[in-house]
C-alpha atoms as a PDB file:
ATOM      1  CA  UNK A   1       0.000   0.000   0.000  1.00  0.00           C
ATOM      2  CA  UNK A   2       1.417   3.048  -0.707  1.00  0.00           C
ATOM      3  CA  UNK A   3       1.672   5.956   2.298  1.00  0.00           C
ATOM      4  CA  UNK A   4      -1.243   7.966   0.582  1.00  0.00           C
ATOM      5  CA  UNK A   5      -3.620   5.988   1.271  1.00  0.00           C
ATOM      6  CA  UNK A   6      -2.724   5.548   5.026  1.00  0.00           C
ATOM      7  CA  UNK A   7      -3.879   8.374   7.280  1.00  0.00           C
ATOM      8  CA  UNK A   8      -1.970  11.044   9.280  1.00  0.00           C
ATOM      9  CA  UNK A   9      -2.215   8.929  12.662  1.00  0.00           C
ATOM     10  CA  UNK A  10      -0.208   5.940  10.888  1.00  0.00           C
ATOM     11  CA  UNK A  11       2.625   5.360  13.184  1.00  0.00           C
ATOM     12  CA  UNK A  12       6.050   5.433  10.755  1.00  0.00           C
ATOM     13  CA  UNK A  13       9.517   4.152  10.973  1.00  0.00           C
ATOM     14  CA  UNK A  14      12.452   5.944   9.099  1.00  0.00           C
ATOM     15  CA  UNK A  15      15.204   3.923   7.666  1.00  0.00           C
ATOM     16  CA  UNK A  16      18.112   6.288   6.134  1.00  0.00           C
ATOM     17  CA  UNK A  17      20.330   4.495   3.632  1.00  0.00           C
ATOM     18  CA  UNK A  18      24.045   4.899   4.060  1.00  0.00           C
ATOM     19  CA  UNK A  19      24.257   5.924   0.068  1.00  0.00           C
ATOM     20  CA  UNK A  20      22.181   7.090  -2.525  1.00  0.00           C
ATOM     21  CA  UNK A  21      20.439   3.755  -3.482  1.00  0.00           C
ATOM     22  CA  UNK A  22      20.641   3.015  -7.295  1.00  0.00           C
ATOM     23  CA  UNK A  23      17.876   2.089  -9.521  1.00  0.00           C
ATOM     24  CA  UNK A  24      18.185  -1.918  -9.369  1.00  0.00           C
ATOM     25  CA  UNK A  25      18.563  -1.203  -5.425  1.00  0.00           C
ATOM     26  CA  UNK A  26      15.337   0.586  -5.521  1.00  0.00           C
ATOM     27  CA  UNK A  27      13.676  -1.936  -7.936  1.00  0.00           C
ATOM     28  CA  UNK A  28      14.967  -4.698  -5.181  1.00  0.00           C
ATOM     29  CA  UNK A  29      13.944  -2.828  -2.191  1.00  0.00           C
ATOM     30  CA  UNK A  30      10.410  -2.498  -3.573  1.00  0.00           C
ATOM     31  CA  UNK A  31       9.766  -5.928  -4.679  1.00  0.00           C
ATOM     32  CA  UNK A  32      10.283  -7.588  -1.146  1.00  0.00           C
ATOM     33  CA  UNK A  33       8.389  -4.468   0.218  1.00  0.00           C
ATOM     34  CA  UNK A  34       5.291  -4.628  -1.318  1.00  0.00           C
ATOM     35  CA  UNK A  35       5.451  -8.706  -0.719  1.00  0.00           C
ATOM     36  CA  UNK A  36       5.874  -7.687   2.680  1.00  0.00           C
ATOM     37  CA  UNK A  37       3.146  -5.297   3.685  1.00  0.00           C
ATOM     38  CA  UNK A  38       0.746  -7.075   1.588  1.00  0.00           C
ATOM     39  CA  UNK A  39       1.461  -9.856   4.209  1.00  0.00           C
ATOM     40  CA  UNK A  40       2.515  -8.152   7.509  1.00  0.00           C
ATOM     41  CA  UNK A  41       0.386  -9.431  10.344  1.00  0.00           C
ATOM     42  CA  UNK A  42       0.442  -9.210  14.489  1.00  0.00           C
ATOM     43  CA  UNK A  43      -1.428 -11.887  16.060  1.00  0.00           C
ATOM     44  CA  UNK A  44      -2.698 -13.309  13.090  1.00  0.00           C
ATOM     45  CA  UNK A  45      -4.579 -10.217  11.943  1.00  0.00           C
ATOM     46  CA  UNK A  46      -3.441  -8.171   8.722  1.00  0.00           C
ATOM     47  CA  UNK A  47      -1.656  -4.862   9.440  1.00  0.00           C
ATOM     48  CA  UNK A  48      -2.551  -1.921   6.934  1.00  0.00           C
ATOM     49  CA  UNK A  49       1.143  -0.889   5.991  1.00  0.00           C
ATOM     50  CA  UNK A  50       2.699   0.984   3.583  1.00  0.00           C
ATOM     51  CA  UNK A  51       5.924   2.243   2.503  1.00  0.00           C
ATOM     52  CA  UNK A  52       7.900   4.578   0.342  1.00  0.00           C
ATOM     53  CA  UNK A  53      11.167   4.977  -0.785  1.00  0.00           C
ATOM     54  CA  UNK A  54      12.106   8.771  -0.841  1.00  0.00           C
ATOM     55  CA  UNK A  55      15.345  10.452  -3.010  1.00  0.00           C
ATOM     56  CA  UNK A  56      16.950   7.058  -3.233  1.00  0.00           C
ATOM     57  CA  UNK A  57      18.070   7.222   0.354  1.00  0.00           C
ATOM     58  CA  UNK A  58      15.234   6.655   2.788  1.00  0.00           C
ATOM     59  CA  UNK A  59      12.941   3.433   3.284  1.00  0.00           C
ATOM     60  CA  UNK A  60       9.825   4.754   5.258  1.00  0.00           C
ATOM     61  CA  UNK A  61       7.442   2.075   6.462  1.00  0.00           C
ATOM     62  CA  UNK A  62       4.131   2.983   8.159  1.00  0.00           C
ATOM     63  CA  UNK A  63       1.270   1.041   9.705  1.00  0.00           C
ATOM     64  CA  UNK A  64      -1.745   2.163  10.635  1.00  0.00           C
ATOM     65  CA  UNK A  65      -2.308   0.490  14.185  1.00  0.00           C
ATOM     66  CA  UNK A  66      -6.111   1.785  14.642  1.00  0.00           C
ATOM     67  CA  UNK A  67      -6.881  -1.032  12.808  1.00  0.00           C
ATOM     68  CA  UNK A  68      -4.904  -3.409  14.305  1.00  0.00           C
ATOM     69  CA  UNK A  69      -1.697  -2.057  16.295  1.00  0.00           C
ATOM     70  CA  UNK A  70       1.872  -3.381  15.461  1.00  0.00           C
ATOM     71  CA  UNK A  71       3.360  -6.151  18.035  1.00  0.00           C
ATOM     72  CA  UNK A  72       7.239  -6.548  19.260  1.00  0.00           C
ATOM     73  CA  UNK A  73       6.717  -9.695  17.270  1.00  0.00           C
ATOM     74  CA  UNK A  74       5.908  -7.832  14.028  1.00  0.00           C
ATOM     75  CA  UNK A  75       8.016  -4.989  14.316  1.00  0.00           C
ATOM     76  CA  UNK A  76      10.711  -7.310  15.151  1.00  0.00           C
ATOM     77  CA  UNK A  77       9.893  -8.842  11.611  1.00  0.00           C
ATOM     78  CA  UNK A  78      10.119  -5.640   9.976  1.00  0.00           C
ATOM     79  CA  UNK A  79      13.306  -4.729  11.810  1.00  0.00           C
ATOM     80  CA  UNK A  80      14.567  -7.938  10.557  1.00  0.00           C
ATOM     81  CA  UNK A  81      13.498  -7.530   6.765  1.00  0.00           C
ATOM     82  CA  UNK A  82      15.344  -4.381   6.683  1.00  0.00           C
ATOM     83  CA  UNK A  83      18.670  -5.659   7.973  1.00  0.00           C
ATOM     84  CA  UNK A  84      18.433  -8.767   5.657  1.00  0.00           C
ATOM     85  CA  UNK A  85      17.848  -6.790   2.550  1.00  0.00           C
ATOM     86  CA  UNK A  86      20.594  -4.358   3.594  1.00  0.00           C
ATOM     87  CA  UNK A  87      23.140  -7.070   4.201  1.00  0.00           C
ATOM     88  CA  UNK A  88      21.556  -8.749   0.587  1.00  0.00           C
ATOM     89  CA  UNK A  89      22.051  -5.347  -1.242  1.00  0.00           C
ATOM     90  CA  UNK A  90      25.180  -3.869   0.764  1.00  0.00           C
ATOM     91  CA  UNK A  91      23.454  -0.951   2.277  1.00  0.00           C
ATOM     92  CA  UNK A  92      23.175   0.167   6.362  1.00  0.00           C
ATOM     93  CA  UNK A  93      19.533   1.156   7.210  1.00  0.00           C
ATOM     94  CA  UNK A  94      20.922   1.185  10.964  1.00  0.00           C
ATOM     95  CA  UNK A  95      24.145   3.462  10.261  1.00  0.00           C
ATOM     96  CA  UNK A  96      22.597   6.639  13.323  1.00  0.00           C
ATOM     97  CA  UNK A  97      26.175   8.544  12.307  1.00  0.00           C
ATOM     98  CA  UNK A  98      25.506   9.777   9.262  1.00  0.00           C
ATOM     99  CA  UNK A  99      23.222  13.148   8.929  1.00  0.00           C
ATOM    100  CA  UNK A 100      21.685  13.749   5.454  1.00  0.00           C
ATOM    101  CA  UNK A 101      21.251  16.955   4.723  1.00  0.00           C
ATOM    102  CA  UNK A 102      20.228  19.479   1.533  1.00  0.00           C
ATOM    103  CA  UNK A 103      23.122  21.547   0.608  1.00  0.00           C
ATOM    104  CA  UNK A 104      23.406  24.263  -2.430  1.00  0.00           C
ATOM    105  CA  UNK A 105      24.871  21.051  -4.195  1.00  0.00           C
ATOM    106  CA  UNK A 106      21.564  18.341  -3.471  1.00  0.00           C
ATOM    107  CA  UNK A 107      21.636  16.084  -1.048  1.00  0.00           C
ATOM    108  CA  UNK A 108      25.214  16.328   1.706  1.00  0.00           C
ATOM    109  CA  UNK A 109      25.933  13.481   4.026  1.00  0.00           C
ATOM    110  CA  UNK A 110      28.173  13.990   7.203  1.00  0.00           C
ATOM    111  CA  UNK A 111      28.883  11.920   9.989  1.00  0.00           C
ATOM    112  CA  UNK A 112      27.940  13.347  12.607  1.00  0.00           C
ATOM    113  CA  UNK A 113      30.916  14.856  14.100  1.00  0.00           C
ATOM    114  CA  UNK A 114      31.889  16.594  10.902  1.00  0.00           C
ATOM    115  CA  UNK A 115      28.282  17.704  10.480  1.00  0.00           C
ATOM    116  CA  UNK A 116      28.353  19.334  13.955  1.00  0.00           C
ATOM    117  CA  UNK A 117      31.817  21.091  12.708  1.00  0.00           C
ATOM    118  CA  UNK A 118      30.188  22.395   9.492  1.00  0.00           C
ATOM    119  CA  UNK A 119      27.434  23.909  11.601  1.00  0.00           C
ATOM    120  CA  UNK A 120      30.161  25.462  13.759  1.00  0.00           C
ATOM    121  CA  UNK A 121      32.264  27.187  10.702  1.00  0.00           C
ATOM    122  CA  UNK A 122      28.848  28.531   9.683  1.00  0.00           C
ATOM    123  CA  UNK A 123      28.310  25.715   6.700  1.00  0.00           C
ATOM    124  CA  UNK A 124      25.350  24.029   7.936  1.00  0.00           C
ATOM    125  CA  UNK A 125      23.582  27.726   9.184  1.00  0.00           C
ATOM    126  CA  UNK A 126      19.575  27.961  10.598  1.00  0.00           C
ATOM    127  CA  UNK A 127      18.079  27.907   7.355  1.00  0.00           C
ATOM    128  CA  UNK A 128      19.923  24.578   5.950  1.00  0.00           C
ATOM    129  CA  UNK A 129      17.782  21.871   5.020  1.00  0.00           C
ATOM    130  CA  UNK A 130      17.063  18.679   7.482  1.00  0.00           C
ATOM    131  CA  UNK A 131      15.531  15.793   6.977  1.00  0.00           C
ATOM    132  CA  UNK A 132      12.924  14.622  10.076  1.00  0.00           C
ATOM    133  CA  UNK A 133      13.890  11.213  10.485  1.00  0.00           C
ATOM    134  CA  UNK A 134      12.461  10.868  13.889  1.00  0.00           C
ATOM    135  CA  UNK A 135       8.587  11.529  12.782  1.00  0.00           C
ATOM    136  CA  UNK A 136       6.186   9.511  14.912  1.00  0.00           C
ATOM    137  CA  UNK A 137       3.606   9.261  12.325  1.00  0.00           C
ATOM    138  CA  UNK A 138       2.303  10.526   8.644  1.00  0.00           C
ATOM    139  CA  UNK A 139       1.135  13.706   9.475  1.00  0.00           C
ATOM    140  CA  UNK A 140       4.509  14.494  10.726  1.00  0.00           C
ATOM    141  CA  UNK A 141       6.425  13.333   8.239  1.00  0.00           C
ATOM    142  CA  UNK A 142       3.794  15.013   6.081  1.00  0.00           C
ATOM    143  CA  UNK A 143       3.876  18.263   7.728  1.00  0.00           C
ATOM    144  CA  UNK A 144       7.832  18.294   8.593  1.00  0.00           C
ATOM    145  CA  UNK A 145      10.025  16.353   6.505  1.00  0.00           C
ATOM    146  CA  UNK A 146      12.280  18.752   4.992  1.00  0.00           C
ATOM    147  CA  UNK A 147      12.950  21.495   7.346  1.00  0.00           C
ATOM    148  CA  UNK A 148      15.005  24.251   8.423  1.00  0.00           C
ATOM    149  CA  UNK A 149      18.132  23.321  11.162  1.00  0.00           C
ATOM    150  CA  UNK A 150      16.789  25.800  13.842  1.00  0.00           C
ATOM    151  CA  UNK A 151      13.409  23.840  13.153  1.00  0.00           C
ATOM    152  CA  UNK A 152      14.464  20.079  13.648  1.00  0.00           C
ATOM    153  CA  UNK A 153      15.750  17.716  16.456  1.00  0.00           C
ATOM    154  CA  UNK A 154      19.226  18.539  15.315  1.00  0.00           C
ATOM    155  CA  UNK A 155      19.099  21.951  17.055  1.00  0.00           C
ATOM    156  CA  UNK A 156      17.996  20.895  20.264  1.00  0.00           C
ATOM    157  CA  UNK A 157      21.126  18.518  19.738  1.00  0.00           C
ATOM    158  CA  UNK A 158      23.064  21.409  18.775  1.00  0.00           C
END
């Protein structure tokens, strides 16, 4: 299902690629995706998931658990999916070092230590671009994905 047709309460889980993904890693991601959500259950009943794959870098997954709420058992699953098909296609979805981040040039990627230097020599300023990987649910994501550093999580980091 894709994440338009879940609604704003849908809880979400961000994955951020380590690199841009290419187009067969895409193709692969999606195939065992859809297979996936189609089939994703806790306690024997159907979850209504979704997912997305946005700018080749990040692998959003959402469920919406007013209709049947996700288990340990079945996040768990997910959790394992994603590490299996990372391992599969040589890609860390679990890599919480590395800060993506829109730069004059597209998208920048820093770990995080240089990331916190560039914001200290004035590279990464208030108004650079941050992605909200932390969003609880869609009408989060929806309402904050891209936004400004003195906006996000990052600054209260900062």
């Amino acid at each position: 299902m894709n994440l338009d047709r879940l609604p704003g309460h849908a809880r979400v889980w961000v994955y951020q690629s380590n690199k841009e993904l290419t187009v067969e890693q895409t193709a692969a991601i999606s195939k065992v995706m859809e297979q996936f959500v189609s089939q994703w259950q806790a306690h024997g009943s159907d979850l209504a998931a979704g997912f997305e794959i946005r700018n080749q870098r990040w692998l959003i997954l959402a469920v919406d658990e007013r209709q049947q709420a996700a288990t340990g058992c079945s996040i768990d699953s997910s959790v394992h999916l994603i590490q299996n098909l990372g391992r599969e296609l040589g890609i860390d979805f679990f890599d919480r070092t590395l800060i993506v981040w829109g730069g004059s040039e597209g998208l920048q990627e820093d770990r995080m230590h240089d990331f916190w230097a560039k914001r200290k020599a004035g590279i990464v300023t208030a108004e650079t671009q941050v992605y909200n990987t932390l969003a609880k649910d869609l009408n989060e994501l929806r309402s904050s994905w891209e936004q400004s550093f003195e906006e996000s999580w990052h600054q209260s980091m900062w």
